[in-house]
Structures are given as C-alpha cells and as structure tokens.
N, C-alpha and C. Protein backbone atom coordinates (compact mmCIF):
# COMPACT_ATOMS: atom_id res chain seq x y z
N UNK A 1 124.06 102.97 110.32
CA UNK A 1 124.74 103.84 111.28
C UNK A 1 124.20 103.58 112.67
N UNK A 2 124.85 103.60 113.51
CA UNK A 2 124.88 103.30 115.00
C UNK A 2 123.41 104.74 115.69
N UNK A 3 124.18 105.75 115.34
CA UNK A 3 122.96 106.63 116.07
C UNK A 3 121.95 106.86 115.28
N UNK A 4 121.05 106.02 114.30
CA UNK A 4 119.86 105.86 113.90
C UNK A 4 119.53 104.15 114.48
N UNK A 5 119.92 103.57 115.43
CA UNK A 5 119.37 102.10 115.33
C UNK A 5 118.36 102.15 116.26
N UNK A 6 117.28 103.36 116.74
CA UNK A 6 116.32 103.41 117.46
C UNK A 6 115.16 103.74 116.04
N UNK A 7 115.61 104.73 115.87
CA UNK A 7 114.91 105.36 114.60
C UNK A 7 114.37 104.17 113.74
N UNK A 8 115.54 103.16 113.21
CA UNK A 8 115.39 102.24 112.27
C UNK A 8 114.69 100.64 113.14
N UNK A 9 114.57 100.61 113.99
CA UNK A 9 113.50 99.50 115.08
C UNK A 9 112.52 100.03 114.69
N UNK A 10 112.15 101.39 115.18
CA UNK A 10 110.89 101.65 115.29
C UNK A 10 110.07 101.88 113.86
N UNK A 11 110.77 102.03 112.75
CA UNK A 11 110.33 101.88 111.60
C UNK A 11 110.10 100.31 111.37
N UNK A 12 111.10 99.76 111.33
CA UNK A 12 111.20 98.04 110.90
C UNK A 12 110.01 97.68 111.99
N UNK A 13 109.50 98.34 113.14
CA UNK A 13 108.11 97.57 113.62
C UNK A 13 106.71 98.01 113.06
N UNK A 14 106.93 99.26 112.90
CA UNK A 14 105.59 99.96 112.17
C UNK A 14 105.69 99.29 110.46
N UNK A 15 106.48 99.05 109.82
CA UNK A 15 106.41 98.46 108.81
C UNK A 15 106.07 96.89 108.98
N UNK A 16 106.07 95.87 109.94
CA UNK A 16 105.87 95.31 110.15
C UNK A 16 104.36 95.11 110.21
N UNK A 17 104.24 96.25 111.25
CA UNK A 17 102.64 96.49 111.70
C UNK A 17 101.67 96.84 110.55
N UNK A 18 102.59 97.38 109.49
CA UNK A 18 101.54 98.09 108.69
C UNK A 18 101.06 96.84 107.42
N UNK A 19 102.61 95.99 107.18
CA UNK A 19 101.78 94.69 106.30
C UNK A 19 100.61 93.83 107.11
N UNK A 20 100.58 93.67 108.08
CA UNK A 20 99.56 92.95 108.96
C UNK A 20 98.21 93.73 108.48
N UNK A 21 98.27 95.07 108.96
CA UNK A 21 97.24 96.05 108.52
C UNK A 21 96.49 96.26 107.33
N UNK A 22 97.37 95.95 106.62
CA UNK A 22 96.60 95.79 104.73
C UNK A 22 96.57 94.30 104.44
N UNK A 23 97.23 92.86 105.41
CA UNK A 23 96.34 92.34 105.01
C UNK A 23 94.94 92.05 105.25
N UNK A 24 95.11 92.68 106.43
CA UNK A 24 93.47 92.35 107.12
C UNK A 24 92.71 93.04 105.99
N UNK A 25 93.13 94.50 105.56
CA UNK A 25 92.49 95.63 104.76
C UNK A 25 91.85 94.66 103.72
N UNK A 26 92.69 94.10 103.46
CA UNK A 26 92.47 93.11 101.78
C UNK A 26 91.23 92.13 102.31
N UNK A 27 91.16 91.47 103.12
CA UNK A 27 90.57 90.42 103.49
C UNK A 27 89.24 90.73 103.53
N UNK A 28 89.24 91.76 104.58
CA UNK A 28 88.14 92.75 104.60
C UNK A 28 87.41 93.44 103.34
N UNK A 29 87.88 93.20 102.10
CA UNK A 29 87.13 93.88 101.10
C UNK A 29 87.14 93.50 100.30
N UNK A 30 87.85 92.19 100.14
CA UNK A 30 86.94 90.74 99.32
C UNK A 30 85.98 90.13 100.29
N UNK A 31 85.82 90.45 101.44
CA UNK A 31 84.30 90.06 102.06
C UNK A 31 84.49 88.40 102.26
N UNK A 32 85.77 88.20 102.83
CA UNK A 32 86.49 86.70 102.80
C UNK A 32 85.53 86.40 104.40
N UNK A 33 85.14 86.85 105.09
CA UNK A 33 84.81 86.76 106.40
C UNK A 33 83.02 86.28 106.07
N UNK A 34 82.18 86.63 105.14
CA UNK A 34 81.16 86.75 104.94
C UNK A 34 80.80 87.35 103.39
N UNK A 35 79.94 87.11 102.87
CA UNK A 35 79.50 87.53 101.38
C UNK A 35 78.99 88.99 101.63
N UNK A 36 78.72 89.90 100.93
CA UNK A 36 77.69 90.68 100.61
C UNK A 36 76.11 90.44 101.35
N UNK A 37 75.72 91.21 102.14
CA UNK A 37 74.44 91.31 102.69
C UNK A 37 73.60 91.23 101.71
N UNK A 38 71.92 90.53 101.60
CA UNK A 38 71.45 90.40 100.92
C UNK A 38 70.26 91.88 100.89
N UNK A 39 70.22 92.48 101.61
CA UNK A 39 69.35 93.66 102.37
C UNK A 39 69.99 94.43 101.16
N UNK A 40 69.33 95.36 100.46
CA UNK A 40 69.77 96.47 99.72
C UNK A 40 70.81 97.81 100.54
N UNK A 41 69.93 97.86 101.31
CA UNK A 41 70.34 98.87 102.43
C UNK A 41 71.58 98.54 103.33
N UNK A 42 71.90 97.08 103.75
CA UNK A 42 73.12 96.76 104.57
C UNK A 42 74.08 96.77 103.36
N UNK A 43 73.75 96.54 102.17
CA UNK A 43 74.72 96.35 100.86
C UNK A 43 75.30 97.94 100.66
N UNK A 44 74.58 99.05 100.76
CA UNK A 44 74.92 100.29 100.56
C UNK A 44 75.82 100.43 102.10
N UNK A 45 75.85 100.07 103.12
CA UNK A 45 76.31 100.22 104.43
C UNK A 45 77.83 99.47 104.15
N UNK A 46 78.04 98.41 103.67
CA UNK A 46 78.94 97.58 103.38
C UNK A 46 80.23 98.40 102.11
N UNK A 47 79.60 98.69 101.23
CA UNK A 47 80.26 99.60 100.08
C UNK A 47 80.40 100.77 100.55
N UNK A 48 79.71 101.50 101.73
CA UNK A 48 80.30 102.49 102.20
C UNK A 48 81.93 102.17 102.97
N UNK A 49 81.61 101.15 103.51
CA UNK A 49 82.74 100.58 104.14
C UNK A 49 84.05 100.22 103.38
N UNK A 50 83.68 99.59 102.33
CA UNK A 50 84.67 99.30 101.87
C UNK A 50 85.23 100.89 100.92
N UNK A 51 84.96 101.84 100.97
CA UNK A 51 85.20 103.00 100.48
C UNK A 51 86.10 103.58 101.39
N UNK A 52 86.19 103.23 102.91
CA UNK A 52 86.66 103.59 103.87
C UNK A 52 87.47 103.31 104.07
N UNK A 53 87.42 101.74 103.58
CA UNK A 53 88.78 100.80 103.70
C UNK A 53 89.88 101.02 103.00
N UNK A 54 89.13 101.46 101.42
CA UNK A 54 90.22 102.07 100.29
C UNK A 54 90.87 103.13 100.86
N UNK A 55 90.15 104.32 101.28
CA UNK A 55 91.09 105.12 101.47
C UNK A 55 91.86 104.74 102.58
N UNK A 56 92.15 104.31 103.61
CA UNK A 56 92.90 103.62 104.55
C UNK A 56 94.27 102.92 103.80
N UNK A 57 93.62 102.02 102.93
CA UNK A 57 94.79 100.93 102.26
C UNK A 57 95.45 102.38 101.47
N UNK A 58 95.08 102.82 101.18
CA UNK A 58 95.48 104.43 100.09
C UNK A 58 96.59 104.97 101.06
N UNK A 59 96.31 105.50 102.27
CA UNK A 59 97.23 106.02 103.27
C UNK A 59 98.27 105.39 103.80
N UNK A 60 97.47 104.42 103.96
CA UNK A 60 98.82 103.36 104.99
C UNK A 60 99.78 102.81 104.01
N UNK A 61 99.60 102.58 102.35
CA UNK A 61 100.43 102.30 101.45
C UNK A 61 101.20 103.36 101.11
N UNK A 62 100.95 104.75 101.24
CA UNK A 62 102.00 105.88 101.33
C UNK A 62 102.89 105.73 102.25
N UNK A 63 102.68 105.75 103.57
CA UNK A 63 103.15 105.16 104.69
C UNK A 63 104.25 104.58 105.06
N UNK A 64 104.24 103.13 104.23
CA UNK A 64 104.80 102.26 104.05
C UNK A 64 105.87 102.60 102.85
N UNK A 65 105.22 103.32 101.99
CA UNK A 65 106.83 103.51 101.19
C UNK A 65 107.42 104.90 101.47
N UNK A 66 106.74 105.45 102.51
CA UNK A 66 108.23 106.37 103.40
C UNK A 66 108.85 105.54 104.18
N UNK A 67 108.29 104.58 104.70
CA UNK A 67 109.62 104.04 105.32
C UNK A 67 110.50 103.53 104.59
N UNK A 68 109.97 102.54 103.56
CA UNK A 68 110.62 101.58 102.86
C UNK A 68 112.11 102.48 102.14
N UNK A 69 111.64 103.66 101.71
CA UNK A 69 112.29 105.27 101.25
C UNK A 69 113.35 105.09 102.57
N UNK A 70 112.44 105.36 103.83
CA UNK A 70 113.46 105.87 104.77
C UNK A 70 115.03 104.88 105.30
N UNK A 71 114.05 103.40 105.13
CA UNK A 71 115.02 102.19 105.59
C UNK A 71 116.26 102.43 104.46
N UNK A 72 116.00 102.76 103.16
CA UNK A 72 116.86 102.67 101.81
C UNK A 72 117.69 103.57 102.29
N UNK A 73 117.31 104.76 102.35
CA UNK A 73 118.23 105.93 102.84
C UNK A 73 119.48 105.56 103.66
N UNK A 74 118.52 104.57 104.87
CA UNK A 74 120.00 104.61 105.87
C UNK A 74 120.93 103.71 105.34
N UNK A 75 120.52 102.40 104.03
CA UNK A 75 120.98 101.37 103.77
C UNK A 75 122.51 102.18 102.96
N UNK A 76 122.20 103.41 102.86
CA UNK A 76 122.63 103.63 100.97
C UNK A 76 123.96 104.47 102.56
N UNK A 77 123.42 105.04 103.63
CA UNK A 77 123.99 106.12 104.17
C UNK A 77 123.64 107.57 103.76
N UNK A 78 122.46 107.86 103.66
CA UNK A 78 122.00 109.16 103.26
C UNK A 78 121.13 109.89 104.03
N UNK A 79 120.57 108.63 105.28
CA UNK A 79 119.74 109.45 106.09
C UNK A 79 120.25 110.04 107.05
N UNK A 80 119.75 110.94 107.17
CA UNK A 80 119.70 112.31 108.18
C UNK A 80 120.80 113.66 107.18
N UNK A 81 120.85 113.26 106.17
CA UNK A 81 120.83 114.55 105.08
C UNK A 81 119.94 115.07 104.72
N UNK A 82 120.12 116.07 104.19
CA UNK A 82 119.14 116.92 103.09
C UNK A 82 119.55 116.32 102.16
N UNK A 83 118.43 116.16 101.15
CA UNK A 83 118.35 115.57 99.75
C UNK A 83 118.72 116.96 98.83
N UNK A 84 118.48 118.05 99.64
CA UNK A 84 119.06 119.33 98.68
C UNK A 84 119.72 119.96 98.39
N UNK A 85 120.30 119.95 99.94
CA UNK A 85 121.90 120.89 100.22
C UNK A 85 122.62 120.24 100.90
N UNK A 86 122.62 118.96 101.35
CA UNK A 86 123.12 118.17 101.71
C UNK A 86 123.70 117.78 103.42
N UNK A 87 123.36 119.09 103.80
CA UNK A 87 123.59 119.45 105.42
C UNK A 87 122.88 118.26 106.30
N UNK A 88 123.24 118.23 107.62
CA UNK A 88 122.64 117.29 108.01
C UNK A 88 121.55 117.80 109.04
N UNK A 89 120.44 116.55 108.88
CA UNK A 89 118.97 117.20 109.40
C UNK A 89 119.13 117.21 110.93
N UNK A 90 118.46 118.27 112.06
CA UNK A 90 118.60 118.43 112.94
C UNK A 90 118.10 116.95 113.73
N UNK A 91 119.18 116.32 114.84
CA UNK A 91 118.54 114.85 115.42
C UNK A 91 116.97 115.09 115.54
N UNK A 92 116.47 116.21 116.43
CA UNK A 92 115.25 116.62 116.98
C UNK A 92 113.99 116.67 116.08
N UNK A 93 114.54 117.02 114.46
CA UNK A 93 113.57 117.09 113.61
C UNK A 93 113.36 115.22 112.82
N UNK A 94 114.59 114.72 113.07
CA UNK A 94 114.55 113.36 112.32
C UNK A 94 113.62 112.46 113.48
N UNK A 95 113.52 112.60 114.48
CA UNK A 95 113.01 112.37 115.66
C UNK A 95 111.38 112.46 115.32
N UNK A 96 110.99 113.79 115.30
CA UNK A 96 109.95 114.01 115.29
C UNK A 96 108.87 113.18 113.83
N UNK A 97 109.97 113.87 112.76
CA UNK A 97 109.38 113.40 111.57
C UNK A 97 110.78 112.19 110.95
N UNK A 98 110.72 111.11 111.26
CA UNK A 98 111.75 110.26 110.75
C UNK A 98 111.74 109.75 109.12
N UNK A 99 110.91 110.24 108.57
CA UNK A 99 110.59 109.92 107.24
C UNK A 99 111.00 111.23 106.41
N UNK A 100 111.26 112.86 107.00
CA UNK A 100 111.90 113.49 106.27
C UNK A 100 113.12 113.85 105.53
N UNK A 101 113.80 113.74 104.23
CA UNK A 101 114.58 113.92 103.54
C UNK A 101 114.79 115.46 103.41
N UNK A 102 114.48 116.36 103.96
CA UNK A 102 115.15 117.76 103.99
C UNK A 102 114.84 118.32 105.02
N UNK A 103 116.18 119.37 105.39
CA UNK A 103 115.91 120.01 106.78
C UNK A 103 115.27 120.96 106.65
N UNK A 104 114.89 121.52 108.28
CA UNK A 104 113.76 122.97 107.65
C UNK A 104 114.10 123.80 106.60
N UNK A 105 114.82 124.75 106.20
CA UNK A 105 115.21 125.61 105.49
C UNK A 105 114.56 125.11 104.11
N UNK A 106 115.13 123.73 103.81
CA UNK A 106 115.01 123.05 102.00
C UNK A 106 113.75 123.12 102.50
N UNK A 107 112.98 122.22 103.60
CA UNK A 107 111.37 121.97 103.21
C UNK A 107 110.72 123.50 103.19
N UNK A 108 110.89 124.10 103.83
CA UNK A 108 110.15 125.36 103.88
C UNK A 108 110.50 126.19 102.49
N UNK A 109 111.69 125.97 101.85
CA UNK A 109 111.76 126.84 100.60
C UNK A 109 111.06 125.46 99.39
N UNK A 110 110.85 124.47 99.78
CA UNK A 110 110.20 123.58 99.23
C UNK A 110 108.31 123.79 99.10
N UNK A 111 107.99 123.95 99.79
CA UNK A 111 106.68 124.22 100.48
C UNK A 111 106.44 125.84 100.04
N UNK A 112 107.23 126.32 99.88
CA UNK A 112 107.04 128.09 98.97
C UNK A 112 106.60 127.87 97.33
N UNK A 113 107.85 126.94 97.08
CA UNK A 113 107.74 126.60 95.59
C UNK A 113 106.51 126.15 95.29
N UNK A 114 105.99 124.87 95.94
CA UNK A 114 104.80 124.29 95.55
C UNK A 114 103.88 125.02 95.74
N UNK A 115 103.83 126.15 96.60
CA UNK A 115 102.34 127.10 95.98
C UNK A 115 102.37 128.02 94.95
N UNK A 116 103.62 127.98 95.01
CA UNK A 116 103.75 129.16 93.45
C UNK A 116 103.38 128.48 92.27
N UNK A 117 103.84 127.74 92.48
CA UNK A 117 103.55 126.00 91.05
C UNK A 117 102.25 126.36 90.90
C-alpha cells in the first residue's frame, strides 16, 4: 500500500541494520577476533560479556521478527488493522509503534486479560 511506503523503508533499513548487528553478535562470541584470555579473571570478564551479548542477540532477534511479522502483514494487506476487530489502527499509533497488530481498545482489553491469566 502506497500510505505505508515510509513505514515499510524504515523497517526494510532497521532490518537490514539488525542482520549486520547479529552478525557481528555471532562473531563476537565465537571469539573469531581473538581466543579466550588466558588470565582466569579476564576469562570470567569475557563470559560475562558474552552473557551480555546473548541477551542482546535474544532482543534484537525478537525485533527482527516483528518486523519480518510487520513486512508480512503489509505483503498479505493486513497492516494497519486490528488483528481482533478488525478496525483500522490509528496512522499516529502505527507511527509511533509500527510493529503493532491491534489498536488501543484490543491492546488494552488485551493487556487486562493477560493479568488475569
């Protein structure tokens, strides 16, 4: 669709950006740059790191499959609906959060449910 082709750049670059990002992540924690420190102590400094790195690759791979989610959406013609009631999501909120599949009303009666759960 024509009035998402800002929305969908700026995803197709952050997805871009974000495979660059995990491969470095990867590279970085097979220790491709350098082995394992031989120091006990820089070795505990290093595995802290790479603990850091996991959770990073952990986030930014969520990340990446909201967009991948979000790019599908527009492919299929579904974005800027609600996935619930089907209304369409306010421009201002798709804007803000471009990776959401429901407008306020669904997420907020969404976000009720899951604490009752």
């Amino acid at each position: 669709m024509k009035k998402f082709v800002t929305i969908r750049k700026q995803l197709a670059a952050r997805h871009d950006e974000i495979e660059k990002r995990l491969e470095k992540i990867s590279l970085e924690r097979r220790h491709t740059n350098q082995p394992l420190n031989a120091d006990f102590e820089e070795q505990a400094v290093e595995v802290e790191n790479d603990q850091v790195l996991d959770a990073l690759d952990s986030q930014i791979r969520l990340e990446l499959k909201q967009i991948e989610k979000t790019l599908s959406r527009m492919d299929q013609g579904l974005y800027g609906k609600c996935e619930d009631c089907g209304e369409n999501i306010a421009p201002k909120r798709l804007e803000a959060l471009p990776f959401t599949t429901r407008c306020i009303a669904c997420e907020e009666n969404f976000q009720r449910q899951r604490l009752l759960a």
